[in-house]
N, C-alpha and C. Protein backbone atom coordinates (compact mmCIF):
# COMPACT_ATOMS: atom_id res chain seq x y z
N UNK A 1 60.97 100.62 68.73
CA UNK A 1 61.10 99.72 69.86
C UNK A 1 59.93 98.76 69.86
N UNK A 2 59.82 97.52 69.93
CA UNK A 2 59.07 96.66 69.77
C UNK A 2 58.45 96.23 71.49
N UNK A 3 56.77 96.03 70.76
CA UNK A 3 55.69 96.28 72.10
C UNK A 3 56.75 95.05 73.31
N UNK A 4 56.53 95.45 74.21
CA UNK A 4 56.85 94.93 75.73
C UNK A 4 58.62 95.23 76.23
N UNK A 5 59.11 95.58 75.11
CA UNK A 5 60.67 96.34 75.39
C UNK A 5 60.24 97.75 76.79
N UNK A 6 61.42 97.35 77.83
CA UNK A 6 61.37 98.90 78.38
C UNK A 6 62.10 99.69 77.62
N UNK A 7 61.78 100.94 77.94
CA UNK A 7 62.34 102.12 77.01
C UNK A 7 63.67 102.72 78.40
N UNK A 8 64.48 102.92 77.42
CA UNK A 8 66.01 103.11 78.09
C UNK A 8 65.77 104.47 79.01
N UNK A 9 66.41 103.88 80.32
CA UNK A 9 66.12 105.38 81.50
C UNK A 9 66.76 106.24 81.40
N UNK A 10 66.42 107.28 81.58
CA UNK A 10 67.44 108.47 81.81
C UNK A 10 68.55 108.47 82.56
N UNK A 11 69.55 108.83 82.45
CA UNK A 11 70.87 108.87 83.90
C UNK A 11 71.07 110.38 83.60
N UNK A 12 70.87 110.30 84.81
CA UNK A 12 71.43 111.91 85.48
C UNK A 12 73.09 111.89 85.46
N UNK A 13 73.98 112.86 85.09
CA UNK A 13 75.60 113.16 85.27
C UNK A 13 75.47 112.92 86.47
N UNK A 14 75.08 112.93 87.50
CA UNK A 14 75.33 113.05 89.08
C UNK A 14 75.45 111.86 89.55
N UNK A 15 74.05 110.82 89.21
CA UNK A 15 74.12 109.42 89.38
C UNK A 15 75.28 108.57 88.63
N UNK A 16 75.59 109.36 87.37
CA UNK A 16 76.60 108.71 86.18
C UNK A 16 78.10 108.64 87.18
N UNK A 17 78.03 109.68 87.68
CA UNK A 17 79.64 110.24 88.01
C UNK A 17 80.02 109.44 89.12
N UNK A 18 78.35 108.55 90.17
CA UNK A 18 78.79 108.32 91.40
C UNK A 18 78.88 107.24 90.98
N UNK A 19 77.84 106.37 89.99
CA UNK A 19 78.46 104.99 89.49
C UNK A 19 79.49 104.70 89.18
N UNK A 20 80.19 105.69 88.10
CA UNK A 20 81.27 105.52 87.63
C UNK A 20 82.24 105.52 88.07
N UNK A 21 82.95 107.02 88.84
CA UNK A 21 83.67 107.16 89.38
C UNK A 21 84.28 107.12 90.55
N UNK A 22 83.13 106.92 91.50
CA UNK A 22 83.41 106.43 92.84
C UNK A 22 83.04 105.03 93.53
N UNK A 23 82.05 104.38 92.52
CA UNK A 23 82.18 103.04 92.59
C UNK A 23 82.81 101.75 91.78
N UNK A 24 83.33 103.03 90.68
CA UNK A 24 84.13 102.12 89.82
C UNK A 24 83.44 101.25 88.83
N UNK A 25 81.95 101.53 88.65
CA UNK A 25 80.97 100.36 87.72
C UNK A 25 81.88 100.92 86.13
N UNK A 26 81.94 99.86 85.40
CA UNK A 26 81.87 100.43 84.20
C UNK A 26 80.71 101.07 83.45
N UNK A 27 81.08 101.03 82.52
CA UNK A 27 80.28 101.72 81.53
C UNK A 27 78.93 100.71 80.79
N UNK A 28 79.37 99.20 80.87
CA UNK A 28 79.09 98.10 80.01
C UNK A 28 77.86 97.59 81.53
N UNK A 29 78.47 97.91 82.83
CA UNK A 29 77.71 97.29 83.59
C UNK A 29 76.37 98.33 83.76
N UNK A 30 76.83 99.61 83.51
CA UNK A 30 75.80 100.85 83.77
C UNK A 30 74.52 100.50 82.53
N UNK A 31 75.13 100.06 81.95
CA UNK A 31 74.39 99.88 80.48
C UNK A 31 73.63 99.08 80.52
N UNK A 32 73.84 97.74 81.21
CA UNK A 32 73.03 96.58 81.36
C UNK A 32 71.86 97.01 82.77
N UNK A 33 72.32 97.30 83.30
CA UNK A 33 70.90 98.23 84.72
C UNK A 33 70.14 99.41 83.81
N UNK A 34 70.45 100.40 82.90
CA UNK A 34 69.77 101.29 82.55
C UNK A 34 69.10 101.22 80.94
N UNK A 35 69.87 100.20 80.63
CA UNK A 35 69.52 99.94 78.80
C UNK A 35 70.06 101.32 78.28
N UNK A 36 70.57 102.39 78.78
CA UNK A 36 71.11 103.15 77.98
C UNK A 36 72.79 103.06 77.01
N UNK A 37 72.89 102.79 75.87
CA UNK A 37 73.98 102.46 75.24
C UNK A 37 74.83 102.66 75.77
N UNK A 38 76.40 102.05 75.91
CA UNK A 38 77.37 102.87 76.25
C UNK A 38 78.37 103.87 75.35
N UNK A 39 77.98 103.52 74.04
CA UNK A 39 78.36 105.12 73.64
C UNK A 39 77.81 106.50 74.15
N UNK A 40 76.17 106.44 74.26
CA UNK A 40 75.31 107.60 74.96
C UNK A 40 75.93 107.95 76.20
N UNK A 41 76.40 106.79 76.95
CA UNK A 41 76.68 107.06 78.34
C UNK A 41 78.36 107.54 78.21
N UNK A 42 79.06 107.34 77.25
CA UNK A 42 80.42 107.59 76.87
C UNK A 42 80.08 109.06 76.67
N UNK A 43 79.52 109.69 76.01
CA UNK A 43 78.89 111.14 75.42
C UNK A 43 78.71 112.12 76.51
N UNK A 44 77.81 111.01 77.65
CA UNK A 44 77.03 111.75 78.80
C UNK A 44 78.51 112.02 79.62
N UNK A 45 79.07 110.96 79.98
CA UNK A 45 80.31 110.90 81.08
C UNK A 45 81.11 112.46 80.46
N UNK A 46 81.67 112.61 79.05
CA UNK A 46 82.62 113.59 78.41
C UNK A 46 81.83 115.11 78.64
N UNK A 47 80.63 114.88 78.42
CA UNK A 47 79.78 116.13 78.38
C UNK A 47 79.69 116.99 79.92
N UNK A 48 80.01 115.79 81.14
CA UNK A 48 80.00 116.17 82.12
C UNK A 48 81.55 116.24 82.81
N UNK A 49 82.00 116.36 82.08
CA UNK A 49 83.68 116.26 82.52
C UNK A 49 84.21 115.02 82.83
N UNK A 50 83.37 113.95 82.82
CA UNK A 50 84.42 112.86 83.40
C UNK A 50 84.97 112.07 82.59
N UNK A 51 85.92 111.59 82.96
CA UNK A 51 87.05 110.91 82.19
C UNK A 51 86.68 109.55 81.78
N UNK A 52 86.39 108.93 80.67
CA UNK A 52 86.01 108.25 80.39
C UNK A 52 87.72 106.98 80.35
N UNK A 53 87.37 105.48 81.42
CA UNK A 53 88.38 104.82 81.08
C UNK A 53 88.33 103.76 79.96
N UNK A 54 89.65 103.37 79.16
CA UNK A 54 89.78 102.75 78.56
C UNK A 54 90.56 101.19 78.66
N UNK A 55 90.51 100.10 78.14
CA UNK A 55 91.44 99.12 78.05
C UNK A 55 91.02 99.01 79.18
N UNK A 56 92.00 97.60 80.00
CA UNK A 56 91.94 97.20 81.53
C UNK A 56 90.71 97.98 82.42
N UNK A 57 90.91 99.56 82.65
CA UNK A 57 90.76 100.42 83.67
C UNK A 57 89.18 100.01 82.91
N UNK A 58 88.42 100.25 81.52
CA UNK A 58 86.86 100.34 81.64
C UNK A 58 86.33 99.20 81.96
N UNK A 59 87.19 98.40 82.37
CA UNK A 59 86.26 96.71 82.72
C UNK A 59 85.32 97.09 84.22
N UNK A 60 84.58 96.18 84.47
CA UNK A 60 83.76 95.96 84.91
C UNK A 60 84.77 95.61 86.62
N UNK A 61 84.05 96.15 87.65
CA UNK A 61 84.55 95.58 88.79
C UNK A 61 84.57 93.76 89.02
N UNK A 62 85.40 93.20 89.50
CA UNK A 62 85.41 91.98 89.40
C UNK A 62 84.39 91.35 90.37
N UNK A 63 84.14 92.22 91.17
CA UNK A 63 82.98 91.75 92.38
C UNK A 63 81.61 92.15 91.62
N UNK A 64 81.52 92.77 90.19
CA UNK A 64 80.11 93.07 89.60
C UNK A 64 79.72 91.93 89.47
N UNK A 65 80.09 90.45 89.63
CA UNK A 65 79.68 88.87 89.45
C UNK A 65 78.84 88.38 90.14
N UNK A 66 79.32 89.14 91.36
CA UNK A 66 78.87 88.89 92.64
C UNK A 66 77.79 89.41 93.55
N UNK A 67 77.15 90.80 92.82
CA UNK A 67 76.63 91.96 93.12
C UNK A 67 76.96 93.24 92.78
N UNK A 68 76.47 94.03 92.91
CA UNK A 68 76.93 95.36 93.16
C UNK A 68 77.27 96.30 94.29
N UNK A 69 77.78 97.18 93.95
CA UNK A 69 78.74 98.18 94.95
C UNK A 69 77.79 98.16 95.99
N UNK A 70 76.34 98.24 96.00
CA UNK A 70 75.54 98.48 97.66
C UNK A 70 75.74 97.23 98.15
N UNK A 71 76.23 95.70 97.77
CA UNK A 71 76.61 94.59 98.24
C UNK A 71 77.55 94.70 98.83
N UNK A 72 78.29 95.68 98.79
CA UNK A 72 79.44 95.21 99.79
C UNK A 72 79.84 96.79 100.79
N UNK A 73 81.18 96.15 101.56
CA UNK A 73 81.30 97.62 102.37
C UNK A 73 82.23 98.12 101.34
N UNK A 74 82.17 99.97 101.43
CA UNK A 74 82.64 100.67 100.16
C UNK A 74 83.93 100.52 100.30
N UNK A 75 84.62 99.91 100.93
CA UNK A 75 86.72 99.83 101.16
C UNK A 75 86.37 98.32 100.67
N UNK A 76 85.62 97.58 100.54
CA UNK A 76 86.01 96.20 99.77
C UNK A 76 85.39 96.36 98.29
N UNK A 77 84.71 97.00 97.77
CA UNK A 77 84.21 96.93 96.78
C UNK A 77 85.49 98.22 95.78
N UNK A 78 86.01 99.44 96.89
CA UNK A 78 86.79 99.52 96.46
C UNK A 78 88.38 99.09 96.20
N UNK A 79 88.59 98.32 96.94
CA UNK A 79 89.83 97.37 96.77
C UNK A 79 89.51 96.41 95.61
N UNK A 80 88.69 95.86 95.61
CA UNK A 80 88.80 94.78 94.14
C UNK A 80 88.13 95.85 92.49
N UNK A 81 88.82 97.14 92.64
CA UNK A 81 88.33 98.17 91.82
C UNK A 81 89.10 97.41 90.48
N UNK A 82 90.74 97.12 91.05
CA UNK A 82 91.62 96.74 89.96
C UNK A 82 92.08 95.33 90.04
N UNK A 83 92.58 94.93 88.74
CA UNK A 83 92.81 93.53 89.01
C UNK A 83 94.18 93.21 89.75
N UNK A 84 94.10 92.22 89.76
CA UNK A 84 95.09 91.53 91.00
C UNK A 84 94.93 91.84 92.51
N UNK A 85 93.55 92.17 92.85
CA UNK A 85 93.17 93.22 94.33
C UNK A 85 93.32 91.53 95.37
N UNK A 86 92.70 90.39 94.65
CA UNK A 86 92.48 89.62 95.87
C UNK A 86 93.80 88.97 96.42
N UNK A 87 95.38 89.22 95.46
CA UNK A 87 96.60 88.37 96.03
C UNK A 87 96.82 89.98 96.48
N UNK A 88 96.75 91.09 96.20
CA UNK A 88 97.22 92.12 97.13
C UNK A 88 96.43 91.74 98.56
N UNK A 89 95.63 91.37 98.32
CA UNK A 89 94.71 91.58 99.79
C UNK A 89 95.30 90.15 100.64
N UNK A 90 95.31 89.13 100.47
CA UNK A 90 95.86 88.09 100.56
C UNK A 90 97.15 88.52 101.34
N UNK A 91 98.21 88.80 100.38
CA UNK A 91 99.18 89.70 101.13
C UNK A 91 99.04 90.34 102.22
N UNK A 92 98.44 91.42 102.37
CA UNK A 92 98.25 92.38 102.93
C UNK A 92 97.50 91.75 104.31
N UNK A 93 96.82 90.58 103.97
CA UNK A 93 96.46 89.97 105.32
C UNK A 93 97.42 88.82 106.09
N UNK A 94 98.62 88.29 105.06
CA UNK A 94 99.38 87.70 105.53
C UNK A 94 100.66 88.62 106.33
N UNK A 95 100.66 89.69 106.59
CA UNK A 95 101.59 90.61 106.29
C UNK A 95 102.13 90.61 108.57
N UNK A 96 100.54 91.20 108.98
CA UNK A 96 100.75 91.10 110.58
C UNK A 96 101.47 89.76 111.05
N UNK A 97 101.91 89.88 112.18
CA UNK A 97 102.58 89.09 112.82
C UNK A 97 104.13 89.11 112.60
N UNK A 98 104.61 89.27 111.26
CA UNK A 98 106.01 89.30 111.23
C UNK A 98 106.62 90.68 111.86
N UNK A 99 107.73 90.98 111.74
CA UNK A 99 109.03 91.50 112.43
C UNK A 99 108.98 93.29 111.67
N UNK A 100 109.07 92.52 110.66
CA UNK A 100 109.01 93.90 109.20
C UNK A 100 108.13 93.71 108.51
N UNK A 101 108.62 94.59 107.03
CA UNK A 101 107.51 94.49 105.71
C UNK A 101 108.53 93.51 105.29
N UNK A 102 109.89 93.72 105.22
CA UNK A 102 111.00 93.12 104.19
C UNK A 102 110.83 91.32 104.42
N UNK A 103 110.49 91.08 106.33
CA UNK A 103 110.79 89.79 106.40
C UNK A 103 108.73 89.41 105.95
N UNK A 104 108.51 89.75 105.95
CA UNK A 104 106.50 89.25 105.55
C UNK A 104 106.73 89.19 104.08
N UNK A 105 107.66 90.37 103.22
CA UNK A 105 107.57 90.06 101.52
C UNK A 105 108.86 88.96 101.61
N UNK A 106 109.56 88.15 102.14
CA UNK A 106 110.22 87.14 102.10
C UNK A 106 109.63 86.16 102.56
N UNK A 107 108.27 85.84 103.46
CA UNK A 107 107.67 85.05 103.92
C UNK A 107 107.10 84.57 102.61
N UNK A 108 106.36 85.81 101.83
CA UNK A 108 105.60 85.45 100.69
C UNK A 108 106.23 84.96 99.17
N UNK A 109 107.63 84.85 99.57
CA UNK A 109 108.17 84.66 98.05
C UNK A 109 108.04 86.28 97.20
N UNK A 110 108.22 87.27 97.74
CA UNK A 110 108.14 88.19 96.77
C UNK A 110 109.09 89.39 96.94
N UNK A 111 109.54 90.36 96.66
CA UNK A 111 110.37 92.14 96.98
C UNK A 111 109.66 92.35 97.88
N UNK A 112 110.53 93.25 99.09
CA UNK A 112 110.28 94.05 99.72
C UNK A 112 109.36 95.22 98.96
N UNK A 113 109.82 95.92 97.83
CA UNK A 113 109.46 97.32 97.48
C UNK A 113 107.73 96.51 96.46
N UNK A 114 107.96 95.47 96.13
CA UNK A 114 106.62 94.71 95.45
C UNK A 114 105.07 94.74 96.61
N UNK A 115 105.51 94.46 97.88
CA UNK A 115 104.86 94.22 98.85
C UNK A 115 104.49 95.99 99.44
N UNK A 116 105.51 96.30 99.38
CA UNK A 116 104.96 97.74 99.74
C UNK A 116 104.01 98.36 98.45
N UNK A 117 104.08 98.24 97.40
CA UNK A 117 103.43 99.00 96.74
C UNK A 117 101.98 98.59 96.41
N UNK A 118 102.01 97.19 96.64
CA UNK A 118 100.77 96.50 97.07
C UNK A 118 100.30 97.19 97.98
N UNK A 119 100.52 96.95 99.31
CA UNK A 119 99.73 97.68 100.11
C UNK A 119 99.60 99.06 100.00
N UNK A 120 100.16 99.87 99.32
CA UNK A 120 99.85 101.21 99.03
C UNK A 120 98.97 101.30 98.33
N UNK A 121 98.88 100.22 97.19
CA UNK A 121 97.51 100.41 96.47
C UNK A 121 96.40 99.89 97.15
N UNK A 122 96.35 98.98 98.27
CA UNK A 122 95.29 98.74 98.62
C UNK A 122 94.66 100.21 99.53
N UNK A 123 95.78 100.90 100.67
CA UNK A 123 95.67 101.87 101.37
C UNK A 123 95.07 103.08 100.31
N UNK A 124 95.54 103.03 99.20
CA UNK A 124 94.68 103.92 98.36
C UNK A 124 93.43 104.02 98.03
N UNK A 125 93.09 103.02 97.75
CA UNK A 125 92.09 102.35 97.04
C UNK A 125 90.51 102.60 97.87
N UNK A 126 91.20 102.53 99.63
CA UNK A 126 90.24 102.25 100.48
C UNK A 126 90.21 103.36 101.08
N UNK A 127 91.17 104.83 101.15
CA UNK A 127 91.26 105.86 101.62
C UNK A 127 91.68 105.92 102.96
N UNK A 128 92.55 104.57 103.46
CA UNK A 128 92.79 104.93 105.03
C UNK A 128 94.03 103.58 105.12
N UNK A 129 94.77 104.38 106.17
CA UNK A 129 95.98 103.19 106.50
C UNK A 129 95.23 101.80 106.81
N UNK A 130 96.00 100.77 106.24
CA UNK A 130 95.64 99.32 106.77
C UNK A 130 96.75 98.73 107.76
N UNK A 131 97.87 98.55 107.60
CA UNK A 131 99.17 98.15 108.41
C UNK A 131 99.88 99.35 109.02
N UNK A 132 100.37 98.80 109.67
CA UNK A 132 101.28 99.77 110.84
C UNK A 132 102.54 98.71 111.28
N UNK A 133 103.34 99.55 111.53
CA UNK A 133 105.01 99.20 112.05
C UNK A 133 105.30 99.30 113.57
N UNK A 134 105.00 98.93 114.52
CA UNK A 134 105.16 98.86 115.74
C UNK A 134 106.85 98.74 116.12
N UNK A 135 107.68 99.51 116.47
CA UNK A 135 108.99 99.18 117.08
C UNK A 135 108.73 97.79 118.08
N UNK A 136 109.32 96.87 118.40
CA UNK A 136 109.09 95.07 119.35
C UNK A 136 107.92 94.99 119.56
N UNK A 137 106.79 95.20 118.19
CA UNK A 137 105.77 94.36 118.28
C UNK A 137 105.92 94.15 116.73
N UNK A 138 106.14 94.42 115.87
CA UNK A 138 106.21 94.14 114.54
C UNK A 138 104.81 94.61 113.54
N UNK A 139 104.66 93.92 112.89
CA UNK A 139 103.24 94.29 111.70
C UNK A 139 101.69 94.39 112.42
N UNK A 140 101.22 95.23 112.50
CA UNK A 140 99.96 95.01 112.48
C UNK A 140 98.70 95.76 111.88
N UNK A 141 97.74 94.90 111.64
CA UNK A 141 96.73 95.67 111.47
C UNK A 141 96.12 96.87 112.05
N UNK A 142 95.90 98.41 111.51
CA UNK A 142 95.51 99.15 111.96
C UNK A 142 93.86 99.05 112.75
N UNK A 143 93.13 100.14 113.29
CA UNK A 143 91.87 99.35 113.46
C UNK A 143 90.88 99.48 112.64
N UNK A 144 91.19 100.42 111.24
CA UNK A 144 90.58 100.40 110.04
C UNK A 144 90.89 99.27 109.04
N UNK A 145 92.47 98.69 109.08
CA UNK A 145 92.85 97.51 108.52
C UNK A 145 91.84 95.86 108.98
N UNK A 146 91.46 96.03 110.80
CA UNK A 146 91.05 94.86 111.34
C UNK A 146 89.50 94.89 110.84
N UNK A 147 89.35 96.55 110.47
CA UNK A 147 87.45 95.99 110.22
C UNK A 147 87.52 95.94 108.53
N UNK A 148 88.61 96.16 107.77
CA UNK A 148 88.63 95.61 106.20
C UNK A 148 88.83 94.15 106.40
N UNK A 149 89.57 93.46 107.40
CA UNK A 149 90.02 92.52 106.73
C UNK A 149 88.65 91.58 107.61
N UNK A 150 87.94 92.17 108.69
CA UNK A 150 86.85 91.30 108.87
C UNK A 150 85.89 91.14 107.56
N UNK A 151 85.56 92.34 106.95
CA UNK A 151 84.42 92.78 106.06
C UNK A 151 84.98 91.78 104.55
N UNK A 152 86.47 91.64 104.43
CA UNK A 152 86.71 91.01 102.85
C UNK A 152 87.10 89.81 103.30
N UNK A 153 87.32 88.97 104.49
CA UNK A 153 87.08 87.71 104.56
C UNK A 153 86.30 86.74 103.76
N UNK A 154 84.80 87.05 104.15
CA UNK A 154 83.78 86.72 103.65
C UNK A 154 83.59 86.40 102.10
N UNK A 155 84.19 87.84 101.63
CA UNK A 155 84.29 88.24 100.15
C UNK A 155 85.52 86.96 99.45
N UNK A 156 86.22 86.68 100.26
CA UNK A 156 87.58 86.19 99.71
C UNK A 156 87.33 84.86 99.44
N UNK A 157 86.24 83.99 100.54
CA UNK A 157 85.90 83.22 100.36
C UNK A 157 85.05 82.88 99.16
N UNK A 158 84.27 84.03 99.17
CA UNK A 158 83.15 83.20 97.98
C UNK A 158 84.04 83.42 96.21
N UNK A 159 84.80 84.43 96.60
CA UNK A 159 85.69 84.77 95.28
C UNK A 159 86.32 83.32 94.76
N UNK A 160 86.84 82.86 96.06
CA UNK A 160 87.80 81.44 95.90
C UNK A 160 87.04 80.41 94.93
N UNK A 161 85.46 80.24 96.12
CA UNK A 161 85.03 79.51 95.86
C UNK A 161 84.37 79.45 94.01
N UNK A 162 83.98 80.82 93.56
CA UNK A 162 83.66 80.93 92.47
C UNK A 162 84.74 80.48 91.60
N UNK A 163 86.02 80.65 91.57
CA UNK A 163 86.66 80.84 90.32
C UNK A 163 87.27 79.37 91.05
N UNK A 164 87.58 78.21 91.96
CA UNK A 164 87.81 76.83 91.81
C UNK A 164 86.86 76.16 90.99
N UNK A 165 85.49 76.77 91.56
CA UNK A 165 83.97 76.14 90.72
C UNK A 165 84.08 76.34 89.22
N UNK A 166 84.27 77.21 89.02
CA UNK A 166 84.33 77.68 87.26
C UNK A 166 85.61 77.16 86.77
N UNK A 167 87.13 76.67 87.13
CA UNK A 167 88.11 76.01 86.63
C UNK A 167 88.10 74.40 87.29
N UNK A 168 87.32 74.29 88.17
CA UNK A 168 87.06 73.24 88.28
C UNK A 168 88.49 72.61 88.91
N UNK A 169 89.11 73.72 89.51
CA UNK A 169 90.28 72.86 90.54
C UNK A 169 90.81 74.31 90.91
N UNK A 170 91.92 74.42 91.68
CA UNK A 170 92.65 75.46 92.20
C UNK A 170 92.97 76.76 91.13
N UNK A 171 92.58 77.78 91.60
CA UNK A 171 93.18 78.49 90.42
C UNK A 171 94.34 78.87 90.03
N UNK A 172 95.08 78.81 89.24
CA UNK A 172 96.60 79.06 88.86
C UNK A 172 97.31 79.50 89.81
N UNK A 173 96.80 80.98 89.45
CA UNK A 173 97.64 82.53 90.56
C UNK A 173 97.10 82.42 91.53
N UNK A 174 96.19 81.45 92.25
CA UNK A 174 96.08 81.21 93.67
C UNK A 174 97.31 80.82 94.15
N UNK A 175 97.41 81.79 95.51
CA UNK A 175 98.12 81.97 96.57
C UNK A 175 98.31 80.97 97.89
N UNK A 176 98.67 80.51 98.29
CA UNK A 176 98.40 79.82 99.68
C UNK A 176 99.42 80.33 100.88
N UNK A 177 98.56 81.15 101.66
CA UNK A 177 99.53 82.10 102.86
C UNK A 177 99.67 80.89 104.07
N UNK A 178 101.14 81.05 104.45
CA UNK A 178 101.01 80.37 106.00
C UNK A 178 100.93 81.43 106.37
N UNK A 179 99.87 81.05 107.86
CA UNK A 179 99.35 82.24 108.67
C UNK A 179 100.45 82.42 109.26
N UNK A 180 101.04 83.35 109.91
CA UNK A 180 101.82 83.21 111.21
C UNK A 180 102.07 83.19 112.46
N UNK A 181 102.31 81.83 113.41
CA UNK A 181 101.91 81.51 114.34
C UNK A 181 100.91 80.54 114.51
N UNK A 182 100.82 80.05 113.80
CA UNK A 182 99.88 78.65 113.43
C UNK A 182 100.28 77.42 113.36
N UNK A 183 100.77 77.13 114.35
CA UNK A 183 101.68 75.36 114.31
C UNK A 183 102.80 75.65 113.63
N UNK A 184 103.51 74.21 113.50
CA UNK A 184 104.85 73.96 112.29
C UNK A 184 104.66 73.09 111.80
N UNK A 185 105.42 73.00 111.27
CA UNK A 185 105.67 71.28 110.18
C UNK A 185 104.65 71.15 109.91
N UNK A 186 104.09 69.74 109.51
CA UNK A 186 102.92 69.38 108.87
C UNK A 186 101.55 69.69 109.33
N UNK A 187 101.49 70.32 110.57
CA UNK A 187 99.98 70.66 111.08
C UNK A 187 99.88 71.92 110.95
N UNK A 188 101.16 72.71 110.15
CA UNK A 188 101.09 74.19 109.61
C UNK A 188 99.74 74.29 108.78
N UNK A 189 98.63 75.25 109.80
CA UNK A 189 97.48 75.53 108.51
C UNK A 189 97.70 76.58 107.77
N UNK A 190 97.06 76.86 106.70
CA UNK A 190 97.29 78.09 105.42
C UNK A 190 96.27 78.57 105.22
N UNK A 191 96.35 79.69 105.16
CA UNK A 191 95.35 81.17 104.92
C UNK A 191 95.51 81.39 102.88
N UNK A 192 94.10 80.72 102.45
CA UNK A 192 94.01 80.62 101.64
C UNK A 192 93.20 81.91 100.61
């Protein structure tokens, strides 16, 4: 190791398992905070039982751009665990106000059973119901759903703002939600 290099830290299985597995860091991001290789840390994860992911699943959280897991609250850092989390979430915030799930996944251009499984993965993801079905009140946010969707607001914004900045115009698979209940016709605003 050549003079002024730090020398690679130790990781404990315990710290490994909570990075990994419950905050979802990869392996590549663990590597860059500890200088320990990620084969070593591939070795360490197997040696301690944990399942080492591959393809898609070992990437890096998409909010690791942005910070890390103590940056955010742990139901938003775990919702953008997998990709496509910010048009599920998007969804999932356009969803209250309508009647059903069936007429909110027709609001959005998409399946009924597409929209549900979205939000199941988000409800997974975060360990607690987000929407609820009210008989003549229709969709709404639970009151664990109203403090996710205060807490990934914020998040949604700067996400936007990063990836227009870096393509340098709208991004493709950007979404544009009409809110519902927000004017008509042309003074209809959109929940972007």
């Amino acid at each position: 190791m050549a003079e002024g290099e730090d020398r690679p830290r130790q990781v404990d299985a315990g710290w490994l398992r909570e990075q990994y597995e419950t905050n979802r860091r990869s392996l590549k991001d663990i590597t860059a905070e500890t200088g320990v290789p990620v084969a070593d840390l591939a070795t360490l994860a197997r040696s301690a039982g944990i399942t080492v992911r591959h393809g898609i699943n070992g990437h890096a959280n998409p909010l690791a751009a942005l910070g890390g897991p103590d940056d955010f609250p742990p139901a938003v850092w775990a919702a953008f665990a997998r990709p496509g989390a910010d048009k599920r979430i998007r969804r999932l915030l356009a969803a209250p106000g309508h009647p059903s799930l069936a007429r909110a996944a027709r609001h959005l251009g998409t399946k009924h059973e597409t929209l549900a499984t979205q939000i199941a993965q988000l409800e997974a993801a975060t360990g607690t119901r987000l929407l609820r079905h009210a008989p003549g009140t229709g969709l709404t946010l639970t009151p664990d759903g109203e403090q996710f969707a205060h807490d990934v607001q914020p998040v949604l914004g700067t996400w936007n703002t990063r990836r227009t900045t870096a393509a340098g115009t709208i991004p493709r698979d950007a979404i544009l939600l009409q809110c519902p209940g927000r004017g008509s016709g042309r003074d209809r605003d959109y929940c972007t």
